[in-house]
N, C-alpha and C. Protein backbone atom coordinates (compact mmCIF):
# COMPACT_ATOMS: atom_id res chain seq x y z
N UNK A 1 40.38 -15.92 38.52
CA UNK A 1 41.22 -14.74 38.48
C UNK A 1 41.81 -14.52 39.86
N UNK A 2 43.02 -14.29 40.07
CA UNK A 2 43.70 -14.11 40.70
C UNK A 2 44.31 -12.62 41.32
N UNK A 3 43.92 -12.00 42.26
CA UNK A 3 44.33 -11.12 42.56
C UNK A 3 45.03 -10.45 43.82
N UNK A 4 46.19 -10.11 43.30
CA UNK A 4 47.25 -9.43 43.89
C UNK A 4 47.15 -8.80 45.47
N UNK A 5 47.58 -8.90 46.86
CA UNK A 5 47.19 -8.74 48.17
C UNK A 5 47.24 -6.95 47.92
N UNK A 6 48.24 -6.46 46.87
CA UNK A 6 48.23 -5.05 46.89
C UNK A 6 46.49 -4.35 46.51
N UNK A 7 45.75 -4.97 45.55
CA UNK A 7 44.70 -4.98 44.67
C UNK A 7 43.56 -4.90 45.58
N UNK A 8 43.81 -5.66 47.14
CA UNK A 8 42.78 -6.08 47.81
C UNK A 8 43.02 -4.74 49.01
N UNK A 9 44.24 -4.04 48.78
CA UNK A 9 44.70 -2.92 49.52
C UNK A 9 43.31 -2.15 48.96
N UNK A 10 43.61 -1.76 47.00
CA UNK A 10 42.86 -0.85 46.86
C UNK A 10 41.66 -1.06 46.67
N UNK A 11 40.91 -2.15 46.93
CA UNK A 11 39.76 -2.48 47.21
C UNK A 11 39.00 -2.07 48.23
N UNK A 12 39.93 -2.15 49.28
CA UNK A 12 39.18 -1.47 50.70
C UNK A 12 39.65 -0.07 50.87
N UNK A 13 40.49 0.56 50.31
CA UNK A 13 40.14 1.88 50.07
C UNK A 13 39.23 2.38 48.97
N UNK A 14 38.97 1.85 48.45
CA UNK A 14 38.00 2.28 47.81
C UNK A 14 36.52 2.22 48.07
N UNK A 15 36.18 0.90 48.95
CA UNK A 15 35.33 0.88 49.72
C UNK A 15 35.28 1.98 50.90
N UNK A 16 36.21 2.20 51.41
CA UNK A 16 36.12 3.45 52.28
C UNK A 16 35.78 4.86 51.50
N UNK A 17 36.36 5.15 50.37
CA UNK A 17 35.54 5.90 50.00
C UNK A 17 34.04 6.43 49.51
N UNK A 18 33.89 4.93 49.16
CA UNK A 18 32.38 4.89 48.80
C UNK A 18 31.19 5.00 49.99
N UNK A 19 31.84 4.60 51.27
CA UNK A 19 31.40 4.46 52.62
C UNK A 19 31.31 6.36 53.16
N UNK A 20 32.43 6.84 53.04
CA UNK A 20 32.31 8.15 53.01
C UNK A 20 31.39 8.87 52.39
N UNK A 21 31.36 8.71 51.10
CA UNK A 21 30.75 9.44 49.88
C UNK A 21 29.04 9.07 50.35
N UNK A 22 28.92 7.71 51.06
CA UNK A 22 27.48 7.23 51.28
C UNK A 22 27.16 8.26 52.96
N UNK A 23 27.95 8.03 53.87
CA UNK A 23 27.51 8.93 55.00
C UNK A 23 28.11 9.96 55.76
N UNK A 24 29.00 11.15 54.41
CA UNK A 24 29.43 12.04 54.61
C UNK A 24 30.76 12.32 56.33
N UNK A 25 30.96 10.93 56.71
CA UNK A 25 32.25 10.80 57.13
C UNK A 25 33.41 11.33 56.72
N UNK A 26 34.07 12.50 57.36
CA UNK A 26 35.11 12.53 56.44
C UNK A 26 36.26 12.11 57.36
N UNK A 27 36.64 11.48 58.51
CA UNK A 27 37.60 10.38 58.68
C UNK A 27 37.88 9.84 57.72
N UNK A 28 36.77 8.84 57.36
CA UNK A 28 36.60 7.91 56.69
C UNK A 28 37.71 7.83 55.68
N UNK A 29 37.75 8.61 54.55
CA UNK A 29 38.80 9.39 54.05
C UNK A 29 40.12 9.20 54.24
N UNK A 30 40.53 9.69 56.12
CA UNK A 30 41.41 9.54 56.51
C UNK A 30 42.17 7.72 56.34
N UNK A 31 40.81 7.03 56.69
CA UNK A 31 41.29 5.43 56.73
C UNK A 31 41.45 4.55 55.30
N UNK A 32 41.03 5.47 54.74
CA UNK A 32 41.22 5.33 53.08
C UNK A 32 42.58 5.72 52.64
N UNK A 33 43.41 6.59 53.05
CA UNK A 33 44.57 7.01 53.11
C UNK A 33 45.17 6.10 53.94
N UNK A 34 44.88 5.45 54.77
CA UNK A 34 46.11 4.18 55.21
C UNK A 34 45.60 3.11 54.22
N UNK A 35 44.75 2.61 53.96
CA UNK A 35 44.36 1.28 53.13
C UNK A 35 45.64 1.86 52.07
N UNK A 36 45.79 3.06 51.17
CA UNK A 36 46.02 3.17 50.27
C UNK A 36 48.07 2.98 50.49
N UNK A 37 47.91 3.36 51.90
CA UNK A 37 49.20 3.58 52.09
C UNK A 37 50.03 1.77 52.35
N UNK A 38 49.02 1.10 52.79
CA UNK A 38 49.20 -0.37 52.73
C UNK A 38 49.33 -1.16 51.51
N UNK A 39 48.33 -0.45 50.63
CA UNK A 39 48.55 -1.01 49.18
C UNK A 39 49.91 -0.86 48.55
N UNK A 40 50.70 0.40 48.81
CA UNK A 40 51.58 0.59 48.26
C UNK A 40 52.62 -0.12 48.88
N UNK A 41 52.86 -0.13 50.33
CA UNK A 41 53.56 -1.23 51.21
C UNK A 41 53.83 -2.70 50.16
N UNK A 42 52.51 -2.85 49.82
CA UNK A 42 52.45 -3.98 49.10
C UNK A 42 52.80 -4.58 48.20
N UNK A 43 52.77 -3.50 47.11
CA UNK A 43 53.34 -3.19 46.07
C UNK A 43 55.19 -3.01 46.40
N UNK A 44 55.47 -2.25 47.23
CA UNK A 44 57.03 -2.61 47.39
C UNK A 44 57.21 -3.62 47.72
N UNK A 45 56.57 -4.71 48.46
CA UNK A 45 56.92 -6.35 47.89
C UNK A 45 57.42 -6.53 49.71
N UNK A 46 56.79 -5.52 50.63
CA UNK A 46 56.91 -5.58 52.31
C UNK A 46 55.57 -6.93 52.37
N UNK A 47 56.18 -7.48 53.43
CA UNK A 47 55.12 -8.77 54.11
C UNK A 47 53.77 -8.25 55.03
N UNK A 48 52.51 -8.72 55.32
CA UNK A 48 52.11 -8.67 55.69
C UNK A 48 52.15 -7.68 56.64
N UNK A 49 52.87 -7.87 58.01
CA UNK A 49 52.81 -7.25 59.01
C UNK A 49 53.31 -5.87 58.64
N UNK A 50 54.17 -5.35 58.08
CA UNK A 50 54.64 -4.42 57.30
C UNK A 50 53.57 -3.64 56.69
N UNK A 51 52.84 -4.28 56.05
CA UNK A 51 51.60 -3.48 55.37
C UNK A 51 50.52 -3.47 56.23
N UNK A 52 50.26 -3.92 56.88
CA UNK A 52 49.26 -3.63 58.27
C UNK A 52 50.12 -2.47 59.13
N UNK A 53 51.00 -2.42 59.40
CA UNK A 53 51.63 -1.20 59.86
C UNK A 53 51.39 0.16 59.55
N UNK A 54 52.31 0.24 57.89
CA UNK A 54 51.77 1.34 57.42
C UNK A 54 50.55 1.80 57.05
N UNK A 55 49.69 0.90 56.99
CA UNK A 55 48.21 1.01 56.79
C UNK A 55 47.96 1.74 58.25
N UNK A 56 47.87 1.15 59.20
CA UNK A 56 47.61 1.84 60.77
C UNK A 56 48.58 2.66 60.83
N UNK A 57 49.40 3.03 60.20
CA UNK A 57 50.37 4.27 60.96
C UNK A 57 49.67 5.34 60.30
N UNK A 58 49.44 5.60 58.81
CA UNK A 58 49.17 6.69 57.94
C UNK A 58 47.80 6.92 57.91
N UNK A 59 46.90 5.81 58.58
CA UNK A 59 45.51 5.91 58.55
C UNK A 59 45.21 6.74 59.97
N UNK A 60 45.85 6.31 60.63
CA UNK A 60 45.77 6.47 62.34
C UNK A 60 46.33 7.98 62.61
N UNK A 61 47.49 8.46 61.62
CA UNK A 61 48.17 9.44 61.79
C UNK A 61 47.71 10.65 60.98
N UNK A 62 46.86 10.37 59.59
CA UNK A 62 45.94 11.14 59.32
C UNK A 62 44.72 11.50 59.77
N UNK A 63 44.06 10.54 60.74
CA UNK A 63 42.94 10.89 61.62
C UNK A 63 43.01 11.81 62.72
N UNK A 64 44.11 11.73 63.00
CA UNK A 64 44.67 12.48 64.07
C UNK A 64 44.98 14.16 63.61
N UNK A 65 45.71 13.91 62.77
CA UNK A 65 46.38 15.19 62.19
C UNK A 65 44.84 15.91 61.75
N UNK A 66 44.04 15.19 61.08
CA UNK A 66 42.74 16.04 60.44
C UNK A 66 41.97 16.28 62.39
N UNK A 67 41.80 15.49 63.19
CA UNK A 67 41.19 16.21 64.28
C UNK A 67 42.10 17.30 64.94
N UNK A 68 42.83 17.56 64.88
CA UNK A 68 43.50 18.33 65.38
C UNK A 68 43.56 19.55 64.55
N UNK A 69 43.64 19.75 63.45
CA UNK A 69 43.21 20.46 62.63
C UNK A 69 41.87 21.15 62.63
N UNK A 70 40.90 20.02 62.70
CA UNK A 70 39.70 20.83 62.89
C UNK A 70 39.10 21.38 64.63
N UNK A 71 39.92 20.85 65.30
CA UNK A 71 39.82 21.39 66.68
C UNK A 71 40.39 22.99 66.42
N UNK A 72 41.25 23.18 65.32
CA UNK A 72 41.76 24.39 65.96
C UNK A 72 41.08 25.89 64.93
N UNK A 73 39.94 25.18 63.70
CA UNK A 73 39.39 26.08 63.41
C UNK A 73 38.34 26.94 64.13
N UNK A 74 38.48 27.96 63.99
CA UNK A 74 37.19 28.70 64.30
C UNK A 74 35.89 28.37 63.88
N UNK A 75 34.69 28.40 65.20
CA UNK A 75 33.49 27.47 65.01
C UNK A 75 32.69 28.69 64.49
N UNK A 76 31.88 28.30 64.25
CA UNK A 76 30.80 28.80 63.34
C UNK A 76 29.51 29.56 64.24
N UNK A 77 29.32 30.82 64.45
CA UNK A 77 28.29 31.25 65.50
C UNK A 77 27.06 30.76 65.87
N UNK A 78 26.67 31.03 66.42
CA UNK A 78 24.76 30.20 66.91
C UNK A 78 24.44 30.61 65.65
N UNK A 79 23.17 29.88 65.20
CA UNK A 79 22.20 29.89 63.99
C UNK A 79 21.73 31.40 64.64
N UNK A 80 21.56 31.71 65.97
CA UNK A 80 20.71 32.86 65.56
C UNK A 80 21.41 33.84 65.54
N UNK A 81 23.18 33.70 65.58
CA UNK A 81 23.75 35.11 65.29
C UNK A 81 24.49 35.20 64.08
N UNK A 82 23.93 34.23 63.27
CA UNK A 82 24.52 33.72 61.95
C UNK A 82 24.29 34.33 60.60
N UNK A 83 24.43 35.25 59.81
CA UNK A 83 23.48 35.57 58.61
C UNK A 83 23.95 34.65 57.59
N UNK A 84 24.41 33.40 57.57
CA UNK A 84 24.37 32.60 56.80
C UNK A 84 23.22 31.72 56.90
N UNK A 85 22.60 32.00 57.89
CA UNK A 85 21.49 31.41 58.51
C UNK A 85 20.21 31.69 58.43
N UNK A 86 20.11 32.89 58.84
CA UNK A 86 19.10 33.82 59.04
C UNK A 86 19.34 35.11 58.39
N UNK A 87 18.99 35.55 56.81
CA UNK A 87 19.20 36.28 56.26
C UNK A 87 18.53 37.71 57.06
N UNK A 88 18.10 37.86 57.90
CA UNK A 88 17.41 39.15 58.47
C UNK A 88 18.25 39.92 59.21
N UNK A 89 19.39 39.09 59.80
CA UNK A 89 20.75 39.68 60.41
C UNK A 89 21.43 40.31 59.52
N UNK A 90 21.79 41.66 60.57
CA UNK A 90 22.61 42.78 59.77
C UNK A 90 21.41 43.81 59.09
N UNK A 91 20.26 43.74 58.93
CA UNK A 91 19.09 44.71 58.17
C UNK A 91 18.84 45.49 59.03
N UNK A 92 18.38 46.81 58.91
CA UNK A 92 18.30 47.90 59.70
C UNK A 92 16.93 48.29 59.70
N UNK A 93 16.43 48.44 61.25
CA UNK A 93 15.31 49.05 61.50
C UNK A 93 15.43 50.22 62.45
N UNK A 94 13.86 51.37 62.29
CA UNK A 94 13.84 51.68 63.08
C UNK A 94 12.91 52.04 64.33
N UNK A 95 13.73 52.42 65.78
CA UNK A 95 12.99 52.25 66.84
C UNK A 95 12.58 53.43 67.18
N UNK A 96 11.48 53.29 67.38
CA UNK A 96 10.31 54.83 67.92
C UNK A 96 11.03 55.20 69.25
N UNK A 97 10.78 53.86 70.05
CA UNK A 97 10.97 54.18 71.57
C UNK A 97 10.82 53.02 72.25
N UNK A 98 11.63 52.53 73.58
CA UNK A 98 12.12 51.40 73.91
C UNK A 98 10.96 51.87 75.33
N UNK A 99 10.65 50.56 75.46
CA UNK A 99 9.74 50.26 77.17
C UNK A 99 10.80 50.03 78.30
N UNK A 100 10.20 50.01 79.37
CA UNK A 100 11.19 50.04 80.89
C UNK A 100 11.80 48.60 80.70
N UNK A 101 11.46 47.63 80.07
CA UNK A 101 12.14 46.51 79.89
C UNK A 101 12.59 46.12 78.90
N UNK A 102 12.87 47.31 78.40
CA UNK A 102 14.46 47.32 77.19
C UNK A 102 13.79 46.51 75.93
N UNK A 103 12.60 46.29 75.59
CA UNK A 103 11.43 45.99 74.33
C UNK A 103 10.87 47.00 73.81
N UNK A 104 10.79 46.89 72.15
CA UNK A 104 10.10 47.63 71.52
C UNK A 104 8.99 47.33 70.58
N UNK A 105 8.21 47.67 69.76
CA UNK A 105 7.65 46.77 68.55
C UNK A 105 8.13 47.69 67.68
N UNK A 106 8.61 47.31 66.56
CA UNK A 106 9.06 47.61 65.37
C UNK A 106 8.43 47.15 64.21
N UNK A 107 8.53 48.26 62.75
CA UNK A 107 7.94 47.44 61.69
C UNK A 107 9.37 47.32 60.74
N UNK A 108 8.97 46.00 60.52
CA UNK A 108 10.24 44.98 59.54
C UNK A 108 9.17 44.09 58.73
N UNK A 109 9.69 44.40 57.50
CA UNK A 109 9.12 43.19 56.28
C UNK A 109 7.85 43.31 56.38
N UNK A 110 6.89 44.36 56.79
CA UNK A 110 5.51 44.96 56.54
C UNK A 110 4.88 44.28 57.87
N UNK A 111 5.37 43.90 58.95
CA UNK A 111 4.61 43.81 60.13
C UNK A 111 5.34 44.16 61.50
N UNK A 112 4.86 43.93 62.41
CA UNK A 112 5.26 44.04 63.57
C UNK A 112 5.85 43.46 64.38
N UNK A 113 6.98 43.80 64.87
CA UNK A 113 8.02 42.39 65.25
C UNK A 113 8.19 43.23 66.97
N UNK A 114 8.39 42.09 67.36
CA UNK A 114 8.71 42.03 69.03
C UNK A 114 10.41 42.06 68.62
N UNK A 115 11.07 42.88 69.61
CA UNK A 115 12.64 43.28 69.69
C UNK A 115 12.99 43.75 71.17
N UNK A 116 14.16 42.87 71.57
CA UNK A 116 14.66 43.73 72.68
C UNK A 116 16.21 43.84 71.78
N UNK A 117 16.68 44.86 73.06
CA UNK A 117 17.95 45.59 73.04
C UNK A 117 19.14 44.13 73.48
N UNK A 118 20.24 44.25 72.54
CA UNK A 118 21.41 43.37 72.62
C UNK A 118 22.24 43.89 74.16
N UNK A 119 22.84 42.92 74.38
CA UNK A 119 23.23 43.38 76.05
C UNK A 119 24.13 44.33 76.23
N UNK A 120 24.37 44.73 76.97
CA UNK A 120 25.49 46.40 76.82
C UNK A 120 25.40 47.67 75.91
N UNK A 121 23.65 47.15 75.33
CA UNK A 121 23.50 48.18 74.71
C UNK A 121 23.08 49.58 75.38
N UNK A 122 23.05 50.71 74.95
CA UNK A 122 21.80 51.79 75.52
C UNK A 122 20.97 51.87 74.58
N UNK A 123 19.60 52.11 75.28
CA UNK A 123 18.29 52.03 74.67
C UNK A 123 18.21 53.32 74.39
N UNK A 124 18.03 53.97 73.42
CA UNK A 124 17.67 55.47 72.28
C UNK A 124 17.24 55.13 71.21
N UNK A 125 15.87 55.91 70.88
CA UNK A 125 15.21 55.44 69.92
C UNK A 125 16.41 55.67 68.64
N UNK A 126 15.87 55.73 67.42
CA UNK A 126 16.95 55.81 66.19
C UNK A 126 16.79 54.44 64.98
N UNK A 127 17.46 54.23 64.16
CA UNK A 127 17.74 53.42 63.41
C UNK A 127 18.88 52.22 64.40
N UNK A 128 18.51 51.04 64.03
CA UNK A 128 19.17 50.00 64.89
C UNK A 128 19.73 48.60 63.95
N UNK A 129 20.35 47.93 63.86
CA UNK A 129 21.12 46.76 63.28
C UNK A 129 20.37 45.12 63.81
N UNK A 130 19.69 44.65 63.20
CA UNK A 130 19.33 43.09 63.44
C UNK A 130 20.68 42.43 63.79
N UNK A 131 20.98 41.84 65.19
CA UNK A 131 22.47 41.01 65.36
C UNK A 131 21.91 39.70 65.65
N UNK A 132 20.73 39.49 66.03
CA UNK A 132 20.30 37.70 66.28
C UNK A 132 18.74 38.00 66.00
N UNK A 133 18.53 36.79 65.92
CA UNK A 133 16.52 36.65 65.87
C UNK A 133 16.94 35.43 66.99
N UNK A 134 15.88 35.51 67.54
CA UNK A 134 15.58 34.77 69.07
C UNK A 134 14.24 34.15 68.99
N UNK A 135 13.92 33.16 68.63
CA UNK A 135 12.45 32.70 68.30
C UNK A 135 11.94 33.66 67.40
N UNK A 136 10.73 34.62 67.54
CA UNK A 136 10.05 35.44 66.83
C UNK A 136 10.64 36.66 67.21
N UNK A 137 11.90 36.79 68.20
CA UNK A 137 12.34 38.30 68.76
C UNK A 137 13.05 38.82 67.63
N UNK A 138 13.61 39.98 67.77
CA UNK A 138 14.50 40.30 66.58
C UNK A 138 15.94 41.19 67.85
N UNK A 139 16.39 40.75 67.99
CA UNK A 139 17.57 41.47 68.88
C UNK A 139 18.39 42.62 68.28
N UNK A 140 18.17 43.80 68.83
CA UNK A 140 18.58 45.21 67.92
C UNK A 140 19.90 45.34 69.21
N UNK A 141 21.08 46.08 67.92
CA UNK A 141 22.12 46.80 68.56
C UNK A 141 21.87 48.05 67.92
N UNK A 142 22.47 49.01 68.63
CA UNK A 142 22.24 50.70 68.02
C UNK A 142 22.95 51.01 67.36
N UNK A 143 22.70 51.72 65.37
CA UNK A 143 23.79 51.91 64.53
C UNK A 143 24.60 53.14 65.17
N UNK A 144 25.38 53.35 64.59
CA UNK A 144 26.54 54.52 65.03
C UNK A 144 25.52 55.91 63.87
N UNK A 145 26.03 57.39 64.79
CA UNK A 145 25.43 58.35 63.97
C UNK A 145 26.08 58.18 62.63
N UNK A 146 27.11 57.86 62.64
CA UNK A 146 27.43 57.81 60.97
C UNK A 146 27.20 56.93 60.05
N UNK A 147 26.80 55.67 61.08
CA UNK A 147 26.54 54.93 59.82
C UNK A 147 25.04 54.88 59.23
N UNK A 148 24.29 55.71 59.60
CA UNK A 148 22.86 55.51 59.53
C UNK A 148 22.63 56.59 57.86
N UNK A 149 22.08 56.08 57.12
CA UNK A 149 21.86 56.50 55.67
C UNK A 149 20.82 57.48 56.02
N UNK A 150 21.63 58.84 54.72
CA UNK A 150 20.73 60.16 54.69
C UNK A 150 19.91 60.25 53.44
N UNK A 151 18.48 60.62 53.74
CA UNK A 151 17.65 60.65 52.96
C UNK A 151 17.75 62.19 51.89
C-alpha cells in the first residue's frame, strides 16, 4: 500500500496530537497545526520544500502567537491567597484581641488557630476575613462595620 506524502503530513499530526494528549503539552498542538498545514500544502500538489515551509511557518507562527497570548493573561495568585485552593479563604472569624506582635489565637472549624494581621492592617478586635493561610497561620484582614452579619 502506497501512501500519499500528504497522508504522511497527517500522520505526524496526528502523532503530535497523541503526544500532547499523552503529556499535556499544549504547544504541541501548536506543531500539529503546521504538520496539518503541510499536509494541505501537499494536497495542493506544492513540492517538498514548499510544504516544509508552510509546515514551519504555521507551526512556528502558532507557537508564537499562543506564547504571547499566554504571556499576556493574568496569573493566577499564590496557593495561599487562592480560594480555589484553599477553601478557608474568604470565611469569617472572630478576634477577641490582638498581642503586641500583631497575633491572635482564634477559634475556626472547632479549634484553635494561630493568626496574624494582613499588612496595612489595624489590629481591633471584631469579626475579621481569612485572605491567606500561611503554613498553619490563618492571615486575618478586618471586615468593614457593615459588612459584618447581625444576629
Amino acid at each position: 500500500m502506497d501512501f500519499s506524502v500528504s497522508t504522511w503530513w497527517w500522520v505526524a499530526a496526528g502523532a503530535l496530537v497523541a503526544l500532547e494528549l499523552a503529556t499535556g503539552t499544549f504547544y504541541l498542538l501548536m506543531l500539529a497545526l503546521g504538520a496539518a498545514g503541510g499536509a494541505l500544502a501537499a494536497l495542493a500538489g506544492l513540492a517538498a520544500g514548499p510544504q516544509w515551509l508552510a509546515a514551519t511557518l504555521l507551526g512556528l507562527g502558532a507557537t508564537a502567537l499562543w506564547h504571547r497570548h499566554r504571556g499576556r493573561q493574568r496569573q493566577a495568585p499564590a496557593p495561599s491567597h487562592n480560594r480555589d485552593v484553599n477553601l478557608d479563604i474568604g470565611n469569617q472569624v472572630q478576634v477577641d484581641a490582638w498581642g503586641a506582635d500583631r497575633s491572635a489565637r482564634v477559634n475556626y472549624r472547632g479549634t484553635q488557630w494561630q493568626a496574624r494581621l494582613a499588612e496595612g492592617a489595624h489590629a481591633a478586635p471584631g469579626p475579621h476575613r481569612i485572605s491567606a493561610v500561611e503554613a498553619n497561620w490563618l492571615v486575618l484582614s478586618p471586615l468593614p462595620a457593615a459588612a459584618t452579619p447581625t444576629l
